[in-house]
C-alpha atoms as a PDB file:
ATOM      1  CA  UNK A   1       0.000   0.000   0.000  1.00  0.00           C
ATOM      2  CA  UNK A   2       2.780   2.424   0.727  1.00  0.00           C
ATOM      3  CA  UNK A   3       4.464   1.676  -2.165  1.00  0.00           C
ATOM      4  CA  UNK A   4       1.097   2.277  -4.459  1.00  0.00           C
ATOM      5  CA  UNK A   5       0.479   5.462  -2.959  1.00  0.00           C
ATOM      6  CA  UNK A   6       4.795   6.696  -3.695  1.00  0.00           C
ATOM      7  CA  UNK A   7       4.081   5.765  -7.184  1.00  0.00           C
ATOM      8  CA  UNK A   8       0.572   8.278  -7.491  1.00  0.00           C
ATOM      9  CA  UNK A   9       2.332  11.121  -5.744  1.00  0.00           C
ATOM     10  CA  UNK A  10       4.960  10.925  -8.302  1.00  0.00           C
ATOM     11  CA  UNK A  11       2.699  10.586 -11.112  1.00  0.00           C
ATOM     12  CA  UNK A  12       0.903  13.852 -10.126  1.00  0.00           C
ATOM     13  CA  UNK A  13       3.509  16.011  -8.791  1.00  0.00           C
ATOM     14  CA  UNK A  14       4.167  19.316 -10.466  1.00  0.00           C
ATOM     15  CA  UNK A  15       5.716  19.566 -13.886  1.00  0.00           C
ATOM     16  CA  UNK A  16       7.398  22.110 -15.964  1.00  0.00           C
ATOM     17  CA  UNK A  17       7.500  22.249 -19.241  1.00  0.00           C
ATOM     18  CA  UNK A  18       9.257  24.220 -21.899  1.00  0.00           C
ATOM     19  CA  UNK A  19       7.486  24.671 -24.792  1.00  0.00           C
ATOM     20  CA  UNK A  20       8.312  26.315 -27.975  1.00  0.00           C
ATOM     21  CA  UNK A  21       5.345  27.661 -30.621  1.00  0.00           C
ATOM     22  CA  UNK A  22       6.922  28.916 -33.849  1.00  0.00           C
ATOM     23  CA  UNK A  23      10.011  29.658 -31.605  1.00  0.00           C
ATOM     24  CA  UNK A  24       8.058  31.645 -29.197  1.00  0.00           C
ATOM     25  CA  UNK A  25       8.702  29.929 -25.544  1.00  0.00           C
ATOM     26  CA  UNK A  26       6.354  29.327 -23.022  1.00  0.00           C
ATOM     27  CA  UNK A  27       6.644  27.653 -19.705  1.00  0.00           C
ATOM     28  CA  UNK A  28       3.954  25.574 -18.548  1.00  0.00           C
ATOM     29  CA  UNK A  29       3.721  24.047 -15.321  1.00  0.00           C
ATOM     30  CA  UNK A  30       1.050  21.517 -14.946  1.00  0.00           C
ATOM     31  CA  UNK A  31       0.474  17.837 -13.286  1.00  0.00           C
ATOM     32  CA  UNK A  32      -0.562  16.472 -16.529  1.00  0.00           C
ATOM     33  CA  UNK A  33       0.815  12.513 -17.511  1.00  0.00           C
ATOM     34  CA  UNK A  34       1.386  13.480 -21.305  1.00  0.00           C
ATOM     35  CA  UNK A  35       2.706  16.112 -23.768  1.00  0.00           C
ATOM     36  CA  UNK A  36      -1.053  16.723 -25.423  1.00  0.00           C
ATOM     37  CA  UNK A  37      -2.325  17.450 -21.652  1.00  0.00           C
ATOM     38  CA  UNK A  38       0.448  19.705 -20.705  1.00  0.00           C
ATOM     39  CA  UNK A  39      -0.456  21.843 -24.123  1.00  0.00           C
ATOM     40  CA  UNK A  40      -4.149  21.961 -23.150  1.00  0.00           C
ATOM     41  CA  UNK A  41      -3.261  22.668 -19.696  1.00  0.00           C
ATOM     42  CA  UNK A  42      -1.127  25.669 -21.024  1.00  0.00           C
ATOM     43  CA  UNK A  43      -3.639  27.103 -23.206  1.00  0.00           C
ATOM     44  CA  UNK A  44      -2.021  26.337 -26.284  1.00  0.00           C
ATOM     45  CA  UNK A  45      -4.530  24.579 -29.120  1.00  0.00           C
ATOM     46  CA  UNK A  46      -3.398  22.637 -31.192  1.00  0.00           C
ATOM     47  CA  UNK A  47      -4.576  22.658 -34.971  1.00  0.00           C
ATOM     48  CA  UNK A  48      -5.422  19.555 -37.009  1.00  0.00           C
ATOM     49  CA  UNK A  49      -2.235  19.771 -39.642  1.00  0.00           C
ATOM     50  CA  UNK A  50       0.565  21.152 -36.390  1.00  0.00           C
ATOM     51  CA  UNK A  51       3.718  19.330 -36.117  1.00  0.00           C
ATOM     52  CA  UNK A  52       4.575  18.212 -31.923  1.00  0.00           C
ATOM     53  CA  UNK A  53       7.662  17.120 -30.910  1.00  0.00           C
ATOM     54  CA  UNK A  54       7.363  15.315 -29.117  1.00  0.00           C
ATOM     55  CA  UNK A  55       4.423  12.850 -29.862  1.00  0.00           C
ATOM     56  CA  UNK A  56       1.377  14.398 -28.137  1.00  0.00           C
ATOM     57  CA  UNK A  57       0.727  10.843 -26.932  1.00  0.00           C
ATOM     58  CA  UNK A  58       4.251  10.668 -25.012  1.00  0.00           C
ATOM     59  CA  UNK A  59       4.165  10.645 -21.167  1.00  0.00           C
ATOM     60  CA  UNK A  60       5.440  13.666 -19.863  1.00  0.00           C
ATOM     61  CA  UNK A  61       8.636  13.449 -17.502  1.00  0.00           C
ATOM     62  CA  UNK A  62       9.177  15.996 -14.341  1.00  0.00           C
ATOM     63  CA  UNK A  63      10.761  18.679 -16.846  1.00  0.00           C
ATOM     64  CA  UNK A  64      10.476  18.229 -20.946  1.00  0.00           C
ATOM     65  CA  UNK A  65      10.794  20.342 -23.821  1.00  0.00           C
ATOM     66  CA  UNK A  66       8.158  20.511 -26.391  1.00  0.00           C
ATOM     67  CA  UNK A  67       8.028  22.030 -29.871  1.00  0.00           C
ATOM     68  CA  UNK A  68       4.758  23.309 -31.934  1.00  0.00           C
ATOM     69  CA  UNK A  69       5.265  23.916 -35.402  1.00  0.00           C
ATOM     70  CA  UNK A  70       2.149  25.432 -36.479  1.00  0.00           C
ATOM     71  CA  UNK A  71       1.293  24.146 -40.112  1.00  0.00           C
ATOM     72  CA  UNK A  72       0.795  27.115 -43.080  1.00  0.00           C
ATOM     73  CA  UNK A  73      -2.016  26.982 -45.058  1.00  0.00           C
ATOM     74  CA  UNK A  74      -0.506  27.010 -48.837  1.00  0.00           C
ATOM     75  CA  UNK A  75      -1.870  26.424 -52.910  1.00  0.00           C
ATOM     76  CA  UNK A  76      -0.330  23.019 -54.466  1.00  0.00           C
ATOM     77  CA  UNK A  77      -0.922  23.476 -58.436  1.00  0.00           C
ATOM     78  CA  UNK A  78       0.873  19.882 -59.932  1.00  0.00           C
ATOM     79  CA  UNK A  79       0.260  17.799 -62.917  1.00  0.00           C
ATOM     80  CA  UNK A  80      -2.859  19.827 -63.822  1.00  0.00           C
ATOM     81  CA  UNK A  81      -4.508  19.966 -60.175  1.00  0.00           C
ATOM     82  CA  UNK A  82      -5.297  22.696 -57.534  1.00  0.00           C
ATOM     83  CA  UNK A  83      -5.365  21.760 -54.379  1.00  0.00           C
ATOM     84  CA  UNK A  84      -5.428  23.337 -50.567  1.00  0.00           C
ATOM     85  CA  UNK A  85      -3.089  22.194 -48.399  1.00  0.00           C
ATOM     86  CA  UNK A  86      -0.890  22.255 -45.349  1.00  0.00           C
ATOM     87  CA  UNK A  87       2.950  22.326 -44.489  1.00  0.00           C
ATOM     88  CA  UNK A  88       5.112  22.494 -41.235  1.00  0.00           C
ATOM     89  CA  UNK A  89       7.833  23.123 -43.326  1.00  0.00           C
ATOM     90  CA  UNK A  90      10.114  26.178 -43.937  1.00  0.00           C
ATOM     91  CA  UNK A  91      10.802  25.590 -47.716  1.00  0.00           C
ATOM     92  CA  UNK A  92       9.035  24.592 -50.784  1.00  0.00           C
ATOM     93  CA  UNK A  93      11.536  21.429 -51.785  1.00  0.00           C
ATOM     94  CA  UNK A  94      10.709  20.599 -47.895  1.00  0.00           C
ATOM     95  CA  UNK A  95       6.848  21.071 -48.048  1.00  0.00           C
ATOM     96  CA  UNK A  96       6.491  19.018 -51.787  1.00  0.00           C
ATOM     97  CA  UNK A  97       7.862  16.466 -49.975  1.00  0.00           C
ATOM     98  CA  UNK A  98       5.756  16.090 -47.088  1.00  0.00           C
ATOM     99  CA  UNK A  99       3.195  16.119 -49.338  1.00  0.00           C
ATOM    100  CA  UNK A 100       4.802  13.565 -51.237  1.00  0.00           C
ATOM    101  CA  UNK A 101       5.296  14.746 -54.590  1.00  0.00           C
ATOM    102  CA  UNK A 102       8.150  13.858 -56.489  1.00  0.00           C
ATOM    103  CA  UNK A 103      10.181  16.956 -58.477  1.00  0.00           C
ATOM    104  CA  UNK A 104      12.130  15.893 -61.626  1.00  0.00           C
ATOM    105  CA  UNK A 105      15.907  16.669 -61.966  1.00  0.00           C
ATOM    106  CA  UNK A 106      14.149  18.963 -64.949  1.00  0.00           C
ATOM    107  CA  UNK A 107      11.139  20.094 -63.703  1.00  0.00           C
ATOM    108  CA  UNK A 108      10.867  24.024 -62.027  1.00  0.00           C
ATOM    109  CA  UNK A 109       9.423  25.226 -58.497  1.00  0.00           C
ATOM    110  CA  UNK A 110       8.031  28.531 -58.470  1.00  0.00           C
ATOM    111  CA  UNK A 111       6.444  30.335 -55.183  1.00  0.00           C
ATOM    112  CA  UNK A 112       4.060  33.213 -55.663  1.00  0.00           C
ATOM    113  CA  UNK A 113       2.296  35.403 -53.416  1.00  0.00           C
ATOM    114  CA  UNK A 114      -0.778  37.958 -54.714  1.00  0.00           C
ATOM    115  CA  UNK A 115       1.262  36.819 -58.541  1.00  0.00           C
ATOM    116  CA  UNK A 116       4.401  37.368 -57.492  1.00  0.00           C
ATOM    117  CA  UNK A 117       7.387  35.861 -57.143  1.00  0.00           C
ATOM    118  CA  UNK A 118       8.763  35.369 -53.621  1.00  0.00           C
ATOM    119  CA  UNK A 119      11.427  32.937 -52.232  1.00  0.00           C
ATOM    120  CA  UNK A 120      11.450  29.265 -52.257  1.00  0.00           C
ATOM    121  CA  UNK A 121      12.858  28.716 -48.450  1.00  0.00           C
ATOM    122  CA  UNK A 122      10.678  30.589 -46.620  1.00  0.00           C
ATOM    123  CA  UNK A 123       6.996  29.788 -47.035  1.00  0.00           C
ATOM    124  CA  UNK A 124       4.710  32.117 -45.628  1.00  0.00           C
ATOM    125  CA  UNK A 125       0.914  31.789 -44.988  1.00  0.00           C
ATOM    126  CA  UNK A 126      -1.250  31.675 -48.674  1.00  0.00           C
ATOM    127  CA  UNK A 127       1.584  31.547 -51.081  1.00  0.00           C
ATOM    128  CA  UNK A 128       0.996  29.347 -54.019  1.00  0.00           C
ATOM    129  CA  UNK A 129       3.602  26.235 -55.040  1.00  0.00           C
ATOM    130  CA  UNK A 130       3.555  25.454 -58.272  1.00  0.00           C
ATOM    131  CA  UNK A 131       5.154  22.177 -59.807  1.00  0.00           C
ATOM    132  CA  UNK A 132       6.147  23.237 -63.469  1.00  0.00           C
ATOM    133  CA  UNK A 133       6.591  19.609 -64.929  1.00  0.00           C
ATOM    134  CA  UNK A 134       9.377  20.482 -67.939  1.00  0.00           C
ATOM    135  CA  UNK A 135      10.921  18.263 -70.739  1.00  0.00           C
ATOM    136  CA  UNK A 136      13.498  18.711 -73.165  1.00  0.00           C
ATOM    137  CA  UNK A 137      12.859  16.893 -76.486  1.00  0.00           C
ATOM    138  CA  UNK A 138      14.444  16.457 -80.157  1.00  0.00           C
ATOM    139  CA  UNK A 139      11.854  17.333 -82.945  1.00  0.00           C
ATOM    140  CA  UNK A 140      11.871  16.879 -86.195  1.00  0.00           C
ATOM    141  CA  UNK A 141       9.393  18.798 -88.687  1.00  0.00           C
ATOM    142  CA  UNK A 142       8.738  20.644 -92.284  1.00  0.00           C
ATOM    143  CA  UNK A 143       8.925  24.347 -91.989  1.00  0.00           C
ATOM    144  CA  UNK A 144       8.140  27.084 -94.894  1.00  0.00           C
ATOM    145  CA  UNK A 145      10.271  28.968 -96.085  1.00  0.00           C
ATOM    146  CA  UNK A 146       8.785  32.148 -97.058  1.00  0.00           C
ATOM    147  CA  UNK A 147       9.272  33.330-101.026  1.00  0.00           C
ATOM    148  CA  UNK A 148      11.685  36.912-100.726  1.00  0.00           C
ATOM    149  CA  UNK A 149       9.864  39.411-101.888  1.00  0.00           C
ATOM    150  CA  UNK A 150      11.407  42.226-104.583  1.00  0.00           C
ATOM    151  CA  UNK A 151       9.978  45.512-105.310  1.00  0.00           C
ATOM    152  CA  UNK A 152      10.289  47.148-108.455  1.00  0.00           C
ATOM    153  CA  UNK A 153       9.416  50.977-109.334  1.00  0.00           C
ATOM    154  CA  UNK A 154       7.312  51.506-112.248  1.00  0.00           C
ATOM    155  CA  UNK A 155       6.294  54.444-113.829  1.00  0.00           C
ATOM    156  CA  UNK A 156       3.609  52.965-115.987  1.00  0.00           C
ATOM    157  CA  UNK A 157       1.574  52.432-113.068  1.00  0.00           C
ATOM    158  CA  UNK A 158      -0.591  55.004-110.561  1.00  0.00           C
ATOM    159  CA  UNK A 159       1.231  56.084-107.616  1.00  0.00           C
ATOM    160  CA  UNK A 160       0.212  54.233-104.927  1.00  0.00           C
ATOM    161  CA  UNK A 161      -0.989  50.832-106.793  1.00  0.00           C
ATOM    162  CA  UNK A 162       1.281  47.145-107.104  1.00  0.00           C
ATOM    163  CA  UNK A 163       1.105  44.651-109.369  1.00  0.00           C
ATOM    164  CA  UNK A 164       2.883  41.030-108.911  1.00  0.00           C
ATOM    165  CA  UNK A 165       5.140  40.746-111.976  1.00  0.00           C
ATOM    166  CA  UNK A 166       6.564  37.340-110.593  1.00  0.00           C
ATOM    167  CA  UNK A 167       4.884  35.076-108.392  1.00  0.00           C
ATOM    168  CA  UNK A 168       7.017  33.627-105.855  1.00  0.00           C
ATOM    169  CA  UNK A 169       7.218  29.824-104.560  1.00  0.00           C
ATOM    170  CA  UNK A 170       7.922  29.118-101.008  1.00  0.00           C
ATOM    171  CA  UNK A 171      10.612  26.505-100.233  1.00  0.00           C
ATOM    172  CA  UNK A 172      10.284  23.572 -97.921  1.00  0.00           C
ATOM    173  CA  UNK A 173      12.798  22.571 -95.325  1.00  0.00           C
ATOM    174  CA  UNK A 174      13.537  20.044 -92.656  1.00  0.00           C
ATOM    175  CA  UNK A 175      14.388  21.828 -89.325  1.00  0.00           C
ATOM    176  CA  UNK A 176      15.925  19.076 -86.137  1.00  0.00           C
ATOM    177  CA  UNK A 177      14.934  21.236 -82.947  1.00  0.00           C
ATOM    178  CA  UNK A 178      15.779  21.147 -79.368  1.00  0.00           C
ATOM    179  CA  UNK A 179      11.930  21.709 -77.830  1.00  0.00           C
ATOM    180  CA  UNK A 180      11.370  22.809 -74.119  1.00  0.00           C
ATOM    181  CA  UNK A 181       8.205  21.722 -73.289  1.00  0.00           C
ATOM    182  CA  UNK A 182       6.502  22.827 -69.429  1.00  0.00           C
ATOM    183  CA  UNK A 183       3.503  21.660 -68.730  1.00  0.00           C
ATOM    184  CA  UNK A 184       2.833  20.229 -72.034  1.00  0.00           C
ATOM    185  CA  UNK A 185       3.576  23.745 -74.043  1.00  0.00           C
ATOM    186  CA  UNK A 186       6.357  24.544 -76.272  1.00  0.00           C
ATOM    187  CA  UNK A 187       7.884  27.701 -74.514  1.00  0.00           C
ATOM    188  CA  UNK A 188      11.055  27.478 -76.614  1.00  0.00           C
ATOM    189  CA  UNK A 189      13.209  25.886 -78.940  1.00  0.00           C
ATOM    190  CA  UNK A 190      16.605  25.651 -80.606  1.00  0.00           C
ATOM    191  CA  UNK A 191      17.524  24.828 -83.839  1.00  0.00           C
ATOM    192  CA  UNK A 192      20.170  22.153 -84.314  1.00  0.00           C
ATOM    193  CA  UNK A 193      20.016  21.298 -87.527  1.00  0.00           C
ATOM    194  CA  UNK A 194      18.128  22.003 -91.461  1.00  0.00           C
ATOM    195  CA  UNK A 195      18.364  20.087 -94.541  1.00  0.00           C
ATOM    196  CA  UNK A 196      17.048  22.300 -97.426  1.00  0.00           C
ATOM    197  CA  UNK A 197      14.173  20.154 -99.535  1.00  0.00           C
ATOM    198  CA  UNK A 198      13.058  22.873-101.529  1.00  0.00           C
ATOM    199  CA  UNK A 199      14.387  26.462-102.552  1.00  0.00           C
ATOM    200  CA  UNK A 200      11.941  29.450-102.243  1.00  0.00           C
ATOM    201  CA  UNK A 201      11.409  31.180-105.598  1.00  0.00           C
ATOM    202  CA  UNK A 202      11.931  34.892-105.463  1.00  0.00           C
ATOM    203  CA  UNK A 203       8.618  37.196-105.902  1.00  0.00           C
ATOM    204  CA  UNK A 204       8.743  40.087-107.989  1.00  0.00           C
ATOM    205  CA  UNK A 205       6.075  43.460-107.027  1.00  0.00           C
ATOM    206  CA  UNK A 206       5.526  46.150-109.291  1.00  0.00           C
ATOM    207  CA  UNK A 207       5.526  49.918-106.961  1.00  0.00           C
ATOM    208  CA  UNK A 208       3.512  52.080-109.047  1.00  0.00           C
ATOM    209  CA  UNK A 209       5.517  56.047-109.134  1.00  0.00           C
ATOM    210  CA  UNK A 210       3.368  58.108-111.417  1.00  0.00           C
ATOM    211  CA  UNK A 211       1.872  61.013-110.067  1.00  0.00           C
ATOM    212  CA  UNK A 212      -0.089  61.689-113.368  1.00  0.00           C
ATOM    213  CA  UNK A 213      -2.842  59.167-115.545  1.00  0.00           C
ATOM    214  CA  UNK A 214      -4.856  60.592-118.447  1.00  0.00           C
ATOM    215  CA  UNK A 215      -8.776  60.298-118.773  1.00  0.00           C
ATOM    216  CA  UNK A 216      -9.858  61.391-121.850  1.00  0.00           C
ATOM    217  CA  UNK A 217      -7.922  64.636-123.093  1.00  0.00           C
ATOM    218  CA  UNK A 218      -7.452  65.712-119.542  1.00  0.00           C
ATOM    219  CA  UNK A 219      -4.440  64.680-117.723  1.00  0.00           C
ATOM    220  CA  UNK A 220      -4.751  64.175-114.027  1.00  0.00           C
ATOM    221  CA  UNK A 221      -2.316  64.873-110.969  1.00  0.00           C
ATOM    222  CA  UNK A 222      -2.833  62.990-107.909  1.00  0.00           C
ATOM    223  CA  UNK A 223      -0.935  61.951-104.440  1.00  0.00           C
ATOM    224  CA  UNK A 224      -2.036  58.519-104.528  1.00  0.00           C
ATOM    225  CA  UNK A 225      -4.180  56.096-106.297  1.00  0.00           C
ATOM    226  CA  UNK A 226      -6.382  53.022-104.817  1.00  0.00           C
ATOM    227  CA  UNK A 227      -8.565  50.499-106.232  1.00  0.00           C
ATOM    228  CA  UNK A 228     -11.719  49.998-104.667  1.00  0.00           C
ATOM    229  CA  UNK A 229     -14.956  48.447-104.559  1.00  0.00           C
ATOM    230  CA  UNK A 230     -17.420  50.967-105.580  1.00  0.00           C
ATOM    231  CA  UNK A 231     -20.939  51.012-104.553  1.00  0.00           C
ATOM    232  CA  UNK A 232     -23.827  53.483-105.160  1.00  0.00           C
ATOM    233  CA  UNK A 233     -26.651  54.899-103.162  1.00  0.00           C
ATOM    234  CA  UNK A 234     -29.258  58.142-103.594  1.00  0.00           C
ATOM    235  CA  UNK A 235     -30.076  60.367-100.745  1.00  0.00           C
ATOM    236  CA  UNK A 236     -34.283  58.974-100.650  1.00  0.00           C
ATOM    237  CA  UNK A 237     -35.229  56.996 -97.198  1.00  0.00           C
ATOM    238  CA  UNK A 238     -35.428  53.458 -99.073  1.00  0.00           C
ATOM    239  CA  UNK A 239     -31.514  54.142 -99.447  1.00  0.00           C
ATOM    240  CA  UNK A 240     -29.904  55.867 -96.754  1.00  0.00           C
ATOM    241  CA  UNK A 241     -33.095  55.167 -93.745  1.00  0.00           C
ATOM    242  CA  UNK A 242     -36.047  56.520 -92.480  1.00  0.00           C
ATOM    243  CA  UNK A 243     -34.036  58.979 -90.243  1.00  0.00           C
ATOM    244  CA  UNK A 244     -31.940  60.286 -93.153  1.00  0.00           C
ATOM    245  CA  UNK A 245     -31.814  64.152 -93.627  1.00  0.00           C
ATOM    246  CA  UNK A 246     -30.204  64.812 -96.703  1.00  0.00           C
ATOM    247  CA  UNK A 247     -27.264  65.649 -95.743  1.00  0.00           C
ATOM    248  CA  UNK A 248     -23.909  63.860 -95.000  1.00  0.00           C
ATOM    249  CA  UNK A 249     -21.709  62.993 -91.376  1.00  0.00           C
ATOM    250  CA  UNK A 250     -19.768  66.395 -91.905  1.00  0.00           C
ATOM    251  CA  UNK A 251     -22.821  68.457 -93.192  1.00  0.00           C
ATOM    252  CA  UNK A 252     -22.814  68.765 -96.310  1.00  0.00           C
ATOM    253  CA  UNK A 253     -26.058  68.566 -98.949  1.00  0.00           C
ATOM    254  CA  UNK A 254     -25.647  64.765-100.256  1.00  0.00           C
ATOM    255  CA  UNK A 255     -25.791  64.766-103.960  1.00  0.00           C
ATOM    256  CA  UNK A 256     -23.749  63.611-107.295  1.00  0.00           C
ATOM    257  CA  UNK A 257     -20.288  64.476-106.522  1.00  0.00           C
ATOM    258  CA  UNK A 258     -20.706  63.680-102.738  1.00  0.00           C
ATOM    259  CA  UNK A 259     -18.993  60.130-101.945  1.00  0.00           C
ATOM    260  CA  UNK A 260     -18.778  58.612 -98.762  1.00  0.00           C
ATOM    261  CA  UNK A 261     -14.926  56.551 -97.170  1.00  0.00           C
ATOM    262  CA  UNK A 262     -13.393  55.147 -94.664  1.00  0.00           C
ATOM    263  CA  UNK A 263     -11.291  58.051 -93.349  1.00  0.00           C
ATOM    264  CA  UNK A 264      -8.718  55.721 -92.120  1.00  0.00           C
ATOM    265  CA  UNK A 265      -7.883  55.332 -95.968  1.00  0.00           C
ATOM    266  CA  UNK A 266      -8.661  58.524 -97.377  1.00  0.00           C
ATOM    267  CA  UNK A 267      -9.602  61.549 -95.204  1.00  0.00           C
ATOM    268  CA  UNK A 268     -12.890  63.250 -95.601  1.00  0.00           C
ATOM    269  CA  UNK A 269     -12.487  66.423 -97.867  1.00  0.00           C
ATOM    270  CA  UNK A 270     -10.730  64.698 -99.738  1.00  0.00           C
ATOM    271  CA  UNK A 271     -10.816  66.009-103.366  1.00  0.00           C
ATOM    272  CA  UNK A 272     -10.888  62.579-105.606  1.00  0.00           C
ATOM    273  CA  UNK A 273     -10.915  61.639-108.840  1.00  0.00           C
ATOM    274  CA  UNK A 274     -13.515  58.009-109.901  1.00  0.00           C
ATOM    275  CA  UNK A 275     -13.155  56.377-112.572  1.00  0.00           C
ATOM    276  CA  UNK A 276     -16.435  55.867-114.496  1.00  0.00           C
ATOM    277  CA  UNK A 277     -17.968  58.793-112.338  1.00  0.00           C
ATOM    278  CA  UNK A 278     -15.253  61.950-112.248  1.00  0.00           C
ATOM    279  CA  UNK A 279     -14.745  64.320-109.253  1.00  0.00           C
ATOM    280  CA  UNK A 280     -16.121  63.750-106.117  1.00  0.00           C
ATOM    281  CA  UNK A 281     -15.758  65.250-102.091  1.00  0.00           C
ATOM    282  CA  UNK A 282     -15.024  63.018 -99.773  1.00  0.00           C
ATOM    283  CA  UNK A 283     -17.985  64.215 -97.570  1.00  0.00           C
ATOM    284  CA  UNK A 284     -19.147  61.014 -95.898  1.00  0.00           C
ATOM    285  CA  UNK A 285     -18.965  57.815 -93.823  1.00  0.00           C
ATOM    286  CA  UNK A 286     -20.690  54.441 -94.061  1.00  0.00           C
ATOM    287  CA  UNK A 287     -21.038  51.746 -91.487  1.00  0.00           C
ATOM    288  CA  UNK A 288     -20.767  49.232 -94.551  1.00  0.00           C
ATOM    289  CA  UNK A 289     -17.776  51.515 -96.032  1.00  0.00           C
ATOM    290  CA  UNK A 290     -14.630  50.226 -94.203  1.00  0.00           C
ATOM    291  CA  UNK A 291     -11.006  49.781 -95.555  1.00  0.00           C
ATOM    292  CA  UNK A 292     -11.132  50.066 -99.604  1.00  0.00           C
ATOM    293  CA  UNK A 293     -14.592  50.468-100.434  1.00  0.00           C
ATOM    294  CA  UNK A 294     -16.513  53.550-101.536  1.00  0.00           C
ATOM    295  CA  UNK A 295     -19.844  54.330-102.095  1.00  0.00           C
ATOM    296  CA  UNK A 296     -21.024  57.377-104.373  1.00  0.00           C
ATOM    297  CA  UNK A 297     -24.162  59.200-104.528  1.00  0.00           C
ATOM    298  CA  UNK A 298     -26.567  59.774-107.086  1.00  0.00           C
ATOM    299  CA  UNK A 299     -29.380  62.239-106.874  1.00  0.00           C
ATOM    300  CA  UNK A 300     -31.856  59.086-108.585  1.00  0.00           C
ATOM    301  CA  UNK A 301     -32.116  55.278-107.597  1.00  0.00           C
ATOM    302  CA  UNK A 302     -32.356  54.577-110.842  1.00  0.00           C
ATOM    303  CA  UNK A 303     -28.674  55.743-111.538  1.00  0.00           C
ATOM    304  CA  UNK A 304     -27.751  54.177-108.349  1.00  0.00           C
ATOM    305  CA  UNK A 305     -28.843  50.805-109.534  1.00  0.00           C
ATOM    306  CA  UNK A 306     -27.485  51.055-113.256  1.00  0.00           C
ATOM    307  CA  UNK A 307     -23.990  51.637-111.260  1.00  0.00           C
ATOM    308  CA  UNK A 308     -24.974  48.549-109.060  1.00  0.00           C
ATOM    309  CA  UNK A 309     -21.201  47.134-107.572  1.00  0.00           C
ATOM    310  CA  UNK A 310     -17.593  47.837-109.286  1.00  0.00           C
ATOM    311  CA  UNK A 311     -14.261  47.568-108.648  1.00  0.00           C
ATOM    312  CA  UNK A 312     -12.640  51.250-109.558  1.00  0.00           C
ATOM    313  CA  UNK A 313      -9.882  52.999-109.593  1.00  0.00           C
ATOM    314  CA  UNK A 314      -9.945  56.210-107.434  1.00  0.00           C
ATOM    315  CA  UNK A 315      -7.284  58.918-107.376  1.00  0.00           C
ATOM    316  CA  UNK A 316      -6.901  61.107-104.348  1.00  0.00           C
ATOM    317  CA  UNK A 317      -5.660  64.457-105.780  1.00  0.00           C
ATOM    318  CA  UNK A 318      -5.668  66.830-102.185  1.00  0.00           C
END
């Protein structure tokens, strides 16, 4: 009996405990029989991913020394998964690990916080580890090889207009290329090697440089010449809409002579010369009239329909 009751007085007499949270120390005195008492005893909670050392379970002696690594809440993105997870570790290499996931000798780690970068060995609450898987291949494939292209000044045509003299063939060549591949995406390559299967054929362009083209008896002087597709309209409500006052974007009375463009091409104002229609204003803009298209006005719809859809040459003189 004596000896049972030497044994409880031991058991319950006072311990002290050093304990250690995130490096913080604490001492904790207490007559609790294991590690995961003494905590409770101390106040200090313990959360379900926390690292103890050592074992909560182990039986406390008169004086210990206890560590609590709280865990960090962090991002795993691997091998086309997101998931949420937790580490006790300091460093990223540390905390892939724990989570067992394997990193190739080739594959990247990269550590972001709010999308940036921050440091690999020294994880912090909600940073994101990512797990760029990346592979270095040998490729072989067909690549073009695009035709040169030569320009050639001619004065027999329009300033401003080109005509292909000689068309050009592309060649055709066998490229061996060092591919980096991350995540399954090409983001960059080497050439090693290229056998040459077909030569390209050179192409040969026309640069119109005449500032002058004759209609008729009357020669003409312009900055620059443009062929376009030509369309017609007359100023009634069946043409231009029921809202349509008779007059154009910039205010002026919309009749013959009155064409509307894309002032990206030519700016309204414009003085122009038409082929199959003669001098016009650029005075106005169409929803429908973008890049090289024009559309002129005629004061009937009958002459708007006899000029129906063309392809015109028009000469921008100022």
């Amino acid at each position: 009996m004596l000896l049972t009751l030497t044994i409880g007085s031991v058991a319950l007499a006072q311990k002290t405990v050093q304990v250690s949270v995130d490096g913080k120390a604490v001492v904790v005195h207490t007559r609790a029989r294991t590690v995961e008492a003494a905590l409770k005893a101390g106040g200090i909670a313990l959360g379900p991913h926390d690292r103890v050392d050592p074992d909560p379970a182990t039986k406390l002696p008169r004086r210990a020394t206890v560590a609590v690594t709280r865990a960090i809440p962090f991002t795993l993105k691997a091998d086309g998964k997101t998931v949420q997870a937790y580490t006790t570790r300091t460093t990223a290499a540390a905390a892939l690990a724990e989570a067992g996931l394997a990193v190739g000798p080739k594959d990247r780690v990269v550590v972001t916080k709010d999308k940036k970068t921050v440091k690999a060995d020294a994880l912090v609450p909600g940073v994101t580890v990512e797990v760029v898987r990346r592979a270095v291949n040998t490729v072989s494939e067909q690549r073009t090889l695009p035709a040169p292209v030569v320009y050639r000044d001619d004065e027999s045509l329009p300033l401003g207009i080109t005509q292909v003299a000689q068309d050009g063939r592309d060649g055709l060549a066998q490229v061996t290329l060092e591919v980096v591949v991350e995540n399954g995406r090409r983001v960059a390559s080497k050439e090693l090697s290229r056998q040459v299967i077909r030569e390209p054929e050179m192409k040969v362009v026309l640069k119109g440089t005449s500032g002058r083209v004759t209609r008729g008896d009357r020669e003409i002087s312009f900055k620059k010449a443009f062929q376009m597709v030509a369309t017609a309209y007359y100023p009634g409500p069946d043409s231009t809409g029921p809202y349509a006052n008779g007059y154009t974007s910039i205010g002026m009375k919309a009749t013959y002579g009155v064409v509307a463009v894309d002032p990206k091409v030519i700016p309204l104002r414009s003085l122009l010369y038409i082929d199959g229609y003669g001098y016009a204003i650029a005075g106005d803009v169409g929803s429908a009239i973008k890049g090289n298209k024009i559309d002129l006005c005629y004061d009937t719809k009958q002459e708007a329909l006899d000029w129906g859809k063309r392809t015109v040459m028009v000469f921008l003189i100022k």
